[in-house]
PDB file of N, CA and C in Angstrom:
ATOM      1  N   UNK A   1      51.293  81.960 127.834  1.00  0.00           N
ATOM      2  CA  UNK A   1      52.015  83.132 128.294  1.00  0.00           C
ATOM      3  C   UNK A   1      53.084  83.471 127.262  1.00  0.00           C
ATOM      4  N   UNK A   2      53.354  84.350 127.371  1.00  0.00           N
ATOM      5  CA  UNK A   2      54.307  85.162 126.191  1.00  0.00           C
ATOM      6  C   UNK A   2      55.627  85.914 127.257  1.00  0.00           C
ATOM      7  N   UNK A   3      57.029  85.859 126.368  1.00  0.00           N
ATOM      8  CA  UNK A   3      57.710  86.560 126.713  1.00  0.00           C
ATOM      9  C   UNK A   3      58.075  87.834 125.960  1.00  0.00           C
ATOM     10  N   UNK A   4      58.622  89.012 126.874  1.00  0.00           N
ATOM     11  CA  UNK A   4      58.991  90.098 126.419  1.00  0.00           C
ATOM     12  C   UNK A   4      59.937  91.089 127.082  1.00  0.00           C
ATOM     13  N   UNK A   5      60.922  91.485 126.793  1.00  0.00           N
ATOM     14  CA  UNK A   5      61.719  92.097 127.732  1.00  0.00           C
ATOM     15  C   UNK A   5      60.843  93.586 128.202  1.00  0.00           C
ATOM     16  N   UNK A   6      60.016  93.680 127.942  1.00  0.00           N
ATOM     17  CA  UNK A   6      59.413  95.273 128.487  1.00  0.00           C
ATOM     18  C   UNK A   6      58.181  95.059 129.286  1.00  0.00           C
ATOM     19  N   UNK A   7      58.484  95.310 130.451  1.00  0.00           N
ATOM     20  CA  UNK A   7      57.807  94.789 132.289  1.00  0.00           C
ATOM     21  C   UNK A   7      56.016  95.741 131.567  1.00  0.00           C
ATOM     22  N   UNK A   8      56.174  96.728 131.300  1.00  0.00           N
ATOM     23  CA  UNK A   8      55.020  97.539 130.481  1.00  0.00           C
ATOM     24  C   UNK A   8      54.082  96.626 130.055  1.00  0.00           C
ATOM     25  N   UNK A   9      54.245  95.552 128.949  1.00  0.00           N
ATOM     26  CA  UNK A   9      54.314  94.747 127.858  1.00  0.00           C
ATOM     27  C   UNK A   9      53.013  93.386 129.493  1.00  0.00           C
ATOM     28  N   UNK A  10      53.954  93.147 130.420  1.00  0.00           N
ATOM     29  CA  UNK A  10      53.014  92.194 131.427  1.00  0.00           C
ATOM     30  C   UNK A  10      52.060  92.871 132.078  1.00  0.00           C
ATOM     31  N   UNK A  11      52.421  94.051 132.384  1.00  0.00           N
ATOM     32  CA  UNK A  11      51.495  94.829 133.542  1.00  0.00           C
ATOM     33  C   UNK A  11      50.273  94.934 132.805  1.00  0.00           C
ATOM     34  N   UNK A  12      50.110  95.084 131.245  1.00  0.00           N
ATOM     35  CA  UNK A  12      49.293  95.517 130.596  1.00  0.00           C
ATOM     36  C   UNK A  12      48.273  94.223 130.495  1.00  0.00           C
ATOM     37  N   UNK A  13      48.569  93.019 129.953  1.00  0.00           N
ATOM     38  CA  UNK A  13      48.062  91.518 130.449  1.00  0.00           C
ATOM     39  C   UNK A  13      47.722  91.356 131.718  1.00  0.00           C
ATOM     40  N   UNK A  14      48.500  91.903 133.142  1.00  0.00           N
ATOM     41  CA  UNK A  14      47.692  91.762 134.118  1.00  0.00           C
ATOM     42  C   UNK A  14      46.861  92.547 134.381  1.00  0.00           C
ATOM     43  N   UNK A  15      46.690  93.325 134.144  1.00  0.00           N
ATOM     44  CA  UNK A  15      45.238  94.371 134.073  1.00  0.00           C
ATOM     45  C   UNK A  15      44.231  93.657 133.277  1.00  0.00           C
ATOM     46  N   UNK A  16      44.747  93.097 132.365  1.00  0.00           N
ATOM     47  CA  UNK A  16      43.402  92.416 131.803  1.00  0.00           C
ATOM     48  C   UNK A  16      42.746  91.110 132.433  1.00  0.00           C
ATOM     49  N   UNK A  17      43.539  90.529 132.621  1.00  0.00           N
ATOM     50  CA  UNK A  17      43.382  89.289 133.085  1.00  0.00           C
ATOM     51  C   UNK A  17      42.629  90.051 134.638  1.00  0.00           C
ATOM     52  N   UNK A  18      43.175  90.723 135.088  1.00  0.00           N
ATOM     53  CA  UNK A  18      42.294  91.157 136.145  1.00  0.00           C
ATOM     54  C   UNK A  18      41.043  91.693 135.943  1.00  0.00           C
ATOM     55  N   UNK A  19      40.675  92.341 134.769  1.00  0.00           N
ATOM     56  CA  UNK A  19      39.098  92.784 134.139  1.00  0.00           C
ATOM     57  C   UNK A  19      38.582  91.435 133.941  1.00  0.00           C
ATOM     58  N   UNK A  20      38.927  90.917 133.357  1.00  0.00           N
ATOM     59  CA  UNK A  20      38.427  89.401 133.174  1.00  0.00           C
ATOM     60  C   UNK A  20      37.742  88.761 134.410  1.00  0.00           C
ATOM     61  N   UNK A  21      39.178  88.350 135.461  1.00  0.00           N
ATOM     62  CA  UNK A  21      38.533  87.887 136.972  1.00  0.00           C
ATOM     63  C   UNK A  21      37.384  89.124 137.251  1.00  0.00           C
ATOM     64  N   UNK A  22      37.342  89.726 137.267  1.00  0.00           N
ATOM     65  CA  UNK A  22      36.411  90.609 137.941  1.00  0.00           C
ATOM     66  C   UNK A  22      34.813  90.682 137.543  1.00  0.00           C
ATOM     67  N   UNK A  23      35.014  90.184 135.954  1.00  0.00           N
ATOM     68  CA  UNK A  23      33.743  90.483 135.245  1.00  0.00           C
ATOM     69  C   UNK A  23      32.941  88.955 134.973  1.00  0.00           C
ATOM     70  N   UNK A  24      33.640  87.730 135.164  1.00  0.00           N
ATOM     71  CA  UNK A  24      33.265  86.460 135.438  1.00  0.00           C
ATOM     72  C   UNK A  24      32.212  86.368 136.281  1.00  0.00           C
ATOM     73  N   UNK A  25      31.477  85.494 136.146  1.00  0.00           N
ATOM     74  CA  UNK A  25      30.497  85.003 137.170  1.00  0.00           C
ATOM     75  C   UNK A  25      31.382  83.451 137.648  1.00  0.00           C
ATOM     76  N   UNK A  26      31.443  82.954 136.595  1.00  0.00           N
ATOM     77  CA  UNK A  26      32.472  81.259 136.646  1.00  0.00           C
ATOM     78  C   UNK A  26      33.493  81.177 137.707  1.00  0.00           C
ATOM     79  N   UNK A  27      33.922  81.049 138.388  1.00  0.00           N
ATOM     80  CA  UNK A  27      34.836  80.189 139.826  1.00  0.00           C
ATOM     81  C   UNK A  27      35.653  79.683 139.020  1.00  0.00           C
ATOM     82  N   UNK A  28      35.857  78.645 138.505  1.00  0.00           N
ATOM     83  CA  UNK A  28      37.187  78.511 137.587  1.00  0.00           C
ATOM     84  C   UNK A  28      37.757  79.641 137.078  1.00  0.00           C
ATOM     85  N   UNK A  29      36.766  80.125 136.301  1.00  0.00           N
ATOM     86  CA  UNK A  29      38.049  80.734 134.983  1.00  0.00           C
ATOM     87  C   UNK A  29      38.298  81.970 135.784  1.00  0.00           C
ATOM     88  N   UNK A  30      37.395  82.538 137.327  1.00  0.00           N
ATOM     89  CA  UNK A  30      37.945  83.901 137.916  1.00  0.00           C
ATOM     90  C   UNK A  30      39.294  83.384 138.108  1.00  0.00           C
ATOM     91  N   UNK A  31      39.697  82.068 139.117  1.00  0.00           N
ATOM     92  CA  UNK A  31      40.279  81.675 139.364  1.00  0.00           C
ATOM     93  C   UNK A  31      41.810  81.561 138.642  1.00  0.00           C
ATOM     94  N   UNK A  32      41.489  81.287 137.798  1.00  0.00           N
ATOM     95  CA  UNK A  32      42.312  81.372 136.550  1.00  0.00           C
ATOM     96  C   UNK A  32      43.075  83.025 136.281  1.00  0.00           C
ATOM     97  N   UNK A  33      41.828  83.455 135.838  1.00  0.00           N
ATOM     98  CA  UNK A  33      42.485  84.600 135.389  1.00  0.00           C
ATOM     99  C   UNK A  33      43.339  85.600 136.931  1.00  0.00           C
ATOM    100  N   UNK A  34      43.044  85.341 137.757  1.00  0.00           N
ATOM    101  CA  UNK A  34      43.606  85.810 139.333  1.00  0.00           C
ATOM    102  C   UNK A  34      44.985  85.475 139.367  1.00  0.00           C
ATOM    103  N   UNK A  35      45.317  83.920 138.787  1.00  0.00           N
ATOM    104  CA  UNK A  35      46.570  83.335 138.472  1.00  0.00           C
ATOM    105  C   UNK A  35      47.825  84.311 137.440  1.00  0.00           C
ATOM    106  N   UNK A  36      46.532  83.864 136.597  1.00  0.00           N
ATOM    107  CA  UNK A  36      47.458  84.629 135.219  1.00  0.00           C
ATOM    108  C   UNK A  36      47.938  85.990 135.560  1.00  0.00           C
ATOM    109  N   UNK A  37      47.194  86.574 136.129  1.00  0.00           N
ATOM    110  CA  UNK A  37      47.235  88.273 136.263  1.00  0.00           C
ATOM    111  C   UNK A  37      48.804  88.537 137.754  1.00  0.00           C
ATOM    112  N   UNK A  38      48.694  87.613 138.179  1.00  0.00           N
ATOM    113  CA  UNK A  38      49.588  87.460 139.331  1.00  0.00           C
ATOM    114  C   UNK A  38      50.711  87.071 138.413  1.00  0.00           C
ATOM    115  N   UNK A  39      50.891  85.876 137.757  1.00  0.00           N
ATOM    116  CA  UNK A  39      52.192  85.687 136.897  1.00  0.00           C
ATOM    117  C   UNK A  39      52.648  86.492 136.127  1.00  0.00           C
ATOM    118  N   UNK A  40      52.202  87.313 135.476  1.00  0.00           N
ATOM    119  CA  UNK A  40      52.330  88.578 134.455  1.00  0.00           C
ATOM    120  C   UNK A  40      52.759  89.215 135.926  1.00  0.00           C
ATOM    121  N   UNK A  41      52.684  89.868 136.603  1.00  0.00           N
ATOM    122  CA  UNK A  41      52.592  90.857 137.706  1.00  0.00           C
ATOM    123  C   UNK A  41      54.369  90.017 137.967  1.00  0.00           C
ATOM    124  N   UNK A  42      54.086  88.950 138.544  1.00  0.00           N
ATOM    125  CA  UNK A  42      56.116  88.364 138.873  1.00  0.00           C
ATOM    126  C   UNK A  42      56.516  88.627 137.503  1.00  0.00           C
ATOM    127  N   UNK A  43      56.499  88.338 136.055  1.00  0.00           N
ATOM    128  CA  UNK A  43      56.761  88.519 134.634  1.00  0.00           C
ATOM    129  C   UNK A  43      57.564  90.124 134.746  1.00  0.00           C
ATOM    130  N   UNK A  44      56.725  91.075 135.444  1.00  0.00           N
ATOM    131  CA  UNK A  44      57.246  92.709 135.012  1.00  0.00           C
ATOM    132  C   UNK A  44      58.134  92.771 136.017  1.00  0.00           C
ATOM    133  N   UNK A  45      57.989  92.385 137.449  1.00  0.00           N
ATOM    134  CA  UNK A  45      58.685  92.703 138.370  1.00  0.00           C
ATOM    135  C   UNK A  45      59.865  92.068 137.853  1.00  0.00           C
ATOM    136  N   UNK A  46      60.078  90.827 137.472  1.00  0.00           N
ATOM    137  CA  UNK A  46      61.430  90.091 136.717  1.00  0.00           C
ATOM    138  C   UNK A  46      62.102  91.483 135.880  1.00  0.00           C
ATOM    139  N   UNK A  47      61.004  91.738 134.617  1.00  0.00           N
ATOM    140  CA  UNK A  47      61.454  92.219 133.744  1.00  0.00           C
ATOM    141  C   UNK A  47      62.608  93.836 134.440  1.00  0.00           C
ATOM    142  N   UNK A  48      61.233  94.112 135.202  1.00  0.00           N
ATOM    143  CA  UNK A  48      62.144  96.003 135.522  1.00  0.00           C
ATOM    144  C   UNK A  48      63.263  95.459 136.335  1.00  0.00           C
ATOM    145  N   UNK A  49      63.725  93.991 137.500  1.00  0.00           N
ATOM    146  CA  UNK A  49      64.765  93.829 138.013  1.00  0.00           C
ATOM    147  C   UNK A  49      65.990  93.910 136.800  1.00  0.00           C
ATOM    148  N   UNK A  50      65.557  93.098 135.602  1.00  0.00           N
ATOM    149  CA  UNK A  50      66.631  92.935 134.814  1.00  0.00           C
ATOM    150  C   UNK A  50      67.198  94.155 133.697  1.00  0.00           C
ATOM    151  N   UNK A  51      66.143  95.017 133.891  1.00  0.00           N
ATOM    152  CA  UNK A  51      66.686  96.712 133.260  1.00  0.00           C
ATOM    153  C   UNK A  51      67.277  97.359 134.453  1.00  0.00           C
ATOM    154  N   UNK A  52      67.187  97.341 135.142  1.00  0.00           N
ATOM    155  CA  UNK A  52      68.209  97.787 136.725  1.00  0.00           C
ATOM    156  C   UNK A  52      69.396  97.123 136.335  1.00  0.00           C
ATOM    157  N   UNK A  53      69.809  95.825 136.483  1.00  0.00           N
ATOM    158  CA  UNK A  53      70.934  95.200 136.231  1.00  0.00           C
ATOM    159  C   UNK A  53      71.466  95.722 135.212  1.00  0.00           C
ATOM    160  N   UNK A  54      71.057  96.241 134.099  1.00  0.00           N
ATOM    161  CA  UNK A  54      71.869  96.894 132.802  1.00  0.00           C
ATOM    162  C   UNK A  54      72.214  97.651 133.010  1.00  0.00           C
ATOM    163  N   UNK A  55      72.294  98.405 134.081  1.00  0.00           N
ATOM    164  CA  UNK A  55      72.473  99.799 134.422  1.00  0.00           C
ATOM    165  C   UNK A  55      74.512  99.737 134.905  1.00  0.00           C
ATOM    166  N   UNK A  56      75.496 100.214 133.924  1.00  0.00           N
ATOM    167  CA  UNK A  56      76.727  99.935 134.800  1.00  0.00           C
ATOM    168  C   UNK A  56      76.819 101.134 135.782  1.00  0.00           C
ATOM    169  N   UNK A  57      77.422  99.974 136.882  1.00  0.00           N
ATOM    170  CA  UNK A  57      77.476 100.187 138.294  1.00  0.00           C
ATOM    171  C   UNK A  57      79.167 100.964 137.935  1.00  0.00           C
ATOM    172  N   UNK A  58      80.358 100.905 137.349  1.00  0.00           N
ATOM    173  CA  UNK A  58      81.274 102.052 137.255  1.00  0.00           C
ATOM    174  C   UNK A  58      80.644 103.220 136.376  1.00  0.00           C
ATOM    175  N   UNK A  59      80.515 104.595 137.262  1.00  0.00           N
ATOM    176  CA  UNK A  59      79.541 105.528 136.575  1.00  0.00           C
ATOM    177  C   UNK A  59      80.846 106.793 136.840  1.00  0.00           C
ATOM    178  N   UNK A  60      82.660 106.301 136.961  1.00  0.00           N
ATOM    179  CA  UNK A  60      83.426 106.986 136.451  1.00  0.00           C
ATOM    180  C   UNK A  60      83.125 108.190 135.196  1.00  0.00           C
ATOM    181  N   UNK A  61      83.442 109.407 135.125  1.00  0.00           N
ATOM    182  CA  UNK A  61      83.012 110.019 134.242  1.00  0.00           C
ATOM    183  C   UNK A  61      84.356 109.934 133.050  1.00  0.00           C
ATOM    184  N   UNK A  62      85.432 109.092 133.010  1.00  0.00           N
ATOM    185  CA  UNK A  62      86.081 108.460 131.962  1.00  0.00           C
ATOM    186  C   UNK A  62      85.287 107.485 131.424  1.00  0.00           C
ATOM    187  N   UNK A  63      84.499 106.565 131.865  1.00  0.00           N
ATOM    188  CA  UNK A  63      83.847 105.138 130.932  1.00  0.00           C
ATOM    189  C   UNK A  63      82.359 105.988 130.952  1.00  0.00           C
ATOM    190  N   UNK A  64      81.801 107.087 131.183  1.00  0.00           N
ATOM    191  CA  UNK A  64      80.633 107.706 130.912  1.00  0.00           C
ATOM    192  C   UNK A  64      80.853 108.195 129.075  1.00  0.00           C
ATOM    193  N   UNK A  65      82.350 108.877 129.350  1.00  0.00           N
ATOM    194  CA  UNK A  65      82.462 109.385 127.781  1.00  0.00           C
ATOM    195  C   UNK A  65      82.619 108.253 126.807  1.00  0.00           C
ATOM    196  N   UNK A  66      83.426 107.316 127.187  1.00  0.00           N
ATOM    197  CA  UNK A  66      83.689 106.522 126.315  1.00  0.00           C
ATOM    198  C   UNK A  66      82.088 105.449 126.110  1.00  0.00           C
ATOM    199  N   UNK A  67      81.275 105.534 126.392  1.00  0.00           N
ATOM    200  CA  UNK A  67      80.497 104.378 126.530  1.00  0.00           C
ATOM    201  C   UNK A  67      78.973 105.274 125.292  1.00  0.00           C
ATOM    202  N   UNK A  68      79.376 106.547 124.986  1.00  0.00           N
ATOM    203  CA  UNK A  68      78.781 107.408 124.318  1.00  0.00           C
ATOM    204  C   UNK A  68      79.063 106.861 122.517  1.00  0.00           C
ATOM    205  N   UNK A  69      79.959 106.125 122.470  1.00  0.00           N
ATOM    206  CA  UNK A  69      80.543 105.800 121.076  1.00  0.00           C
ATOM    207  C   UNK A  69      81.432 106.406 120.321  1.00  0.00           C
ATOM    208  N   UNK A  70      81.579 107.493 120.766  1.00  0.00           N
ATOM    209  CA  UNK A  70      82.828 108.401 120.289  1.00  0.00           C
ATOM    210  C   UNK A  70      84.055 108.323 120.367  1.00  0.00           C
TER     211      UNK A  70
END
């Protein structure tokens, strides 16, 4: 498994991993890939919780200007 801060970046691995389970005949490795595709799937949901959190919660329109760099 790989990390990446962009939830995009897992969803895209669990789609595959879900073509994968789907196109298997094998019981293990569906099995498997059902896993993987579910962990990537918690992976994005992590990821988009932690771009919410970046978001500042004082949305004063004094620290709006200043937070522009100017």
């Amino acid at each position: 498994m790989f990390d990446s801060p962009d939830a995009q970046a897992y969803i895209e691995r669990a789609e595959m991993h879900e073509q994968l389970a789907a196109t298997t005949s094998d019981a293990p490795a569906r099995k498997m890939h059902q896993a993987m595709a579910e962990a990537y799937r918690r992976k994005a949901e992590e990821a988009n919780g932690r771009m919410i959190q970046a978001i500042p919660l004082d949305t004063t329109p004094s620290r709006l200007v200043l937070s522009g760099g100017v």
